[in-house]
Protein backbone atom coordinates (compact mmCIF):
# COMPACT_ATOMS: atom_id res chain seq x y z
CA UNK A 1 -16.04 -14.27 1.42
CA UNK A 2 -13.42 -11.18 0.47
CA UNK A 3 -14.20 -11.95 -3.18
CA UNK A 4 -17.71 -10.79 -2.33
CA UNK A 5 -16.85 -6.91 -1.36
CA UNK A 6 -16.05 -6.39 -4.90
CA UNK A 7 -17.68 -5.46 -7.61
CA UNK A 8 -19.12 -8.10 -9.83
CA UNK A 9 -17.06 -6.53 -12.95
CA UNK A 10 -14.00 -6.67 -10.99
CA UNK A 11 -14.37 -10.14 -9.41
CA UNK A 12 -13.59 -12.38 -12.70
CA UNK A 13 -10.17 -10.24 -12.92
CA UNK A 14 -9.21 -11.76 -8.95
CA UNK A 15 -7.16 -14.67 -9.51
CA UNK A 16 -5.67 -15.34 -5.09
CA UNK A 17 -6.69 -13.86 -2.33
CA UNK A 18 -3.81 -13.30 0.14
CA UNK A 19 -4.72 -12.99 4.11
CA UNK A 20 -2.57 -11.31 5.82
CA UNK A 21 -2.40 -9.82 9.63
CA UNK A 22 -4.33 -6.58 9.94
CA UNK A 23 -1.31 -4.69 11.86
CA UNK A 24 -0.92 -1.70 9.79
CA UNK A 25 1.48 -3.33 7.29
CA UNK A 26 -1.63 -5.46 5.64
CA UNK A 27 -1.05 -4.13 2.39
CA UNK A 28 2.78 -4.10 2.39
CA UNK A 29 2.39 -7.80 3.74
CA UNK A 30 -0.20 -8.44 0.51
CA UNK A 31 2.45 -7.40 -2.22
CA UNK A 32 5.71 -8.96 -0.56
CA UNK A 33 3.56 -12.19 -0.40
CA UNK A 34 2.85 -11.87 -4.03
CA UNK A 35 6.72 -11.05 -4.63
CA UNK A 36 7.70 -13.91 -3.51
CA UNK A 37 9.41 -12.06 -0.30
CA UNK A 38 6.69 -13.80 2.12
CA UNK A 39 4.12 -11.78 4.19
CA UNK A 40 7.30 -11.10 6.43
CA UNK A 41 8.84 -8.79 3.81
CA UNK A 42 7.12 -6.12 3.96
CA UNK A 43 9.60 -3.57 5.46
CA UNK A 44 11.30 -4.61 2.09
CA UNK A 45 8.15 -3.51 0.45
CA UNK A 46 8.02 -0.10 2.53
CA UNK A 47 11.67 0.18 1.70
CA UNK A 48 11.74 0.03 -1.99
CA UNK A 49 8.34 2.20 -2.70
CA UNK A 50 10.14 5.40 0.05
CA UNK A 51 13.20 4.88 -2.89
CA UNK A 52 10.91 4.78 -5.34
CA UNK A 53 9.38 7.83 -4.94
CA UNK A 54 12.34 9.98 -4.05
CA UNK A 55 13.84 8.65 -7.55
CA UNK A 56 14.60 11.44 -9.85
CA UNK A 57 13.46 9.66 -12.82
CA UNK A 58 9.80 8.64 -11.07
CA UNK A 59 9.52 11.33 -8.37
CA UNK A 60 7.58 13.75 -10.64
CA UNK A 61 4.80 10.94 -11.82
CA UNK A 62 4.75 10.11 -7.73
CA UNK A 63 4.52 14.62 -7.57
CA UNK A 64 1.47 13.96 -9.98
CA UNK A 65 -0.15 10.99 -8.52
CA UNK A 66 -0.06 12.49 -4.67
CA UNK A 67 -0.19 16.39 -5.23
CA UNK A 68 0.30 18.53 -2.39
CA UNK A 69 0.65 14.83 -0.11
CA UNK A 70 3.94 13.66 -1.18
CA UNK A 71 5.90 14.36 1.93
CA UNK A 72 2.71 12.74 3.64
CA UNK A 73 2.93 9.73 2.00
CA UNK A 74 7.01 9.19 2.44
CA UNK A 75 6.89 9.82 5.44
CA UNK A 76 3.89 7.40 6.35
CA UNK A 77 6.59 4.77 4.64
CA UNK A 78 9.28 5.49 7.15
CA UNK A 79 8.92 3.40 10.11
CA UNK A 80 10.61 3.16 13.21
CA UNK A 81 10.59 -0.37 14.32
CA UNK A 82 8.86 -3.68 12.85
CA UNK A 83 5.41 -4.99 13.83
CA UNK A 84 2.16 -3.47 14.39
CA UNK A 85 1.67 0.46 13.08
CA UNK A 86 -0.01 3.36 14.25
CA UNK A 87 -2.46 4.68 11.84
CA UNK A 88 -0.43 7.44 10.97
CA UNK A 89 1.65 4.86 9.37
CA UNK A 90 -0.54 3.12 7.37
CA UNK A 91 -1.02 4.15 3.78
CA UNK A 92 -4.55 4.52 2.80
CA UNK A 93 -5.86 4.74 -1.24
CA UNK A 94 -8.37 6.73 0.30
CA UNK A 95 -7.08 9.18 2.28
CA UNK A 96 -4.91 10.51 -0.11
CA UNK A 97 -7.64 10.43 -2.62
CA UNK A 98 -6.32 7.42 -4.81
CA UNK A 99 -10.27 6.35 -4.55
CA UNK A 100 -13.24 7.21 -2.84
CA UNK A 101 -14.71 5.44 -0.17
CA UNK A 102 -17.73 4.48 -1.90
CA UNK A 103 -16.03 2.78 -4.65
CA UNK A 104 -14.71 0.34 -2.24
């Protein structure tokens, strides 16, 4: 049933579907999962991408990618305590115009 709100071109390319809670960490959840950390590391996952983009070496590509949003988007990744979080929190592709809504 997921596979089914993409687009036909893109479905052949989806090899697992991961289900994770919807608490504001889904996506986080999705790539520790497919780390091999377990749904339960996604703070790690937060963690290593707010690194990430302060990096010296990556932080201008991250300067590129985000524009004018960078300080938006690290601080969306810092979090204050584990479990469910507030949608200020959660970091949408489409709010910070990674894709639009109708290519979803």
């Amino acid at each position: 049933q997921f596979i089914l709100q993409f687009s036909n071109h893109i479905r052949s390319y989806i090899e697992d579907v991961v289900n994770v809670e919807s608490d504001g960490n889904c996506g986080f959840r999705v790539i520790a999962s497919l780390h091999g950390y377990g749904e339960d590391g996604w703070p790690m996952v937060r963690r290593e991408l707010g690194l990430e983009i302060i990096d010296k070496d990556r932080s201008t590509l991250y300067d590129k990618l985000f524009s004018n949003q960078l300080s938006e988007v690290r601080e969306s990744l810092m979090i204050e305590s584990f479990g469910s979080q507030p949608p200020e929190k959660m970091v949408e592709s489409t709010r910070y115009g990674l894709l639009d809504s109708e290519s979803l």
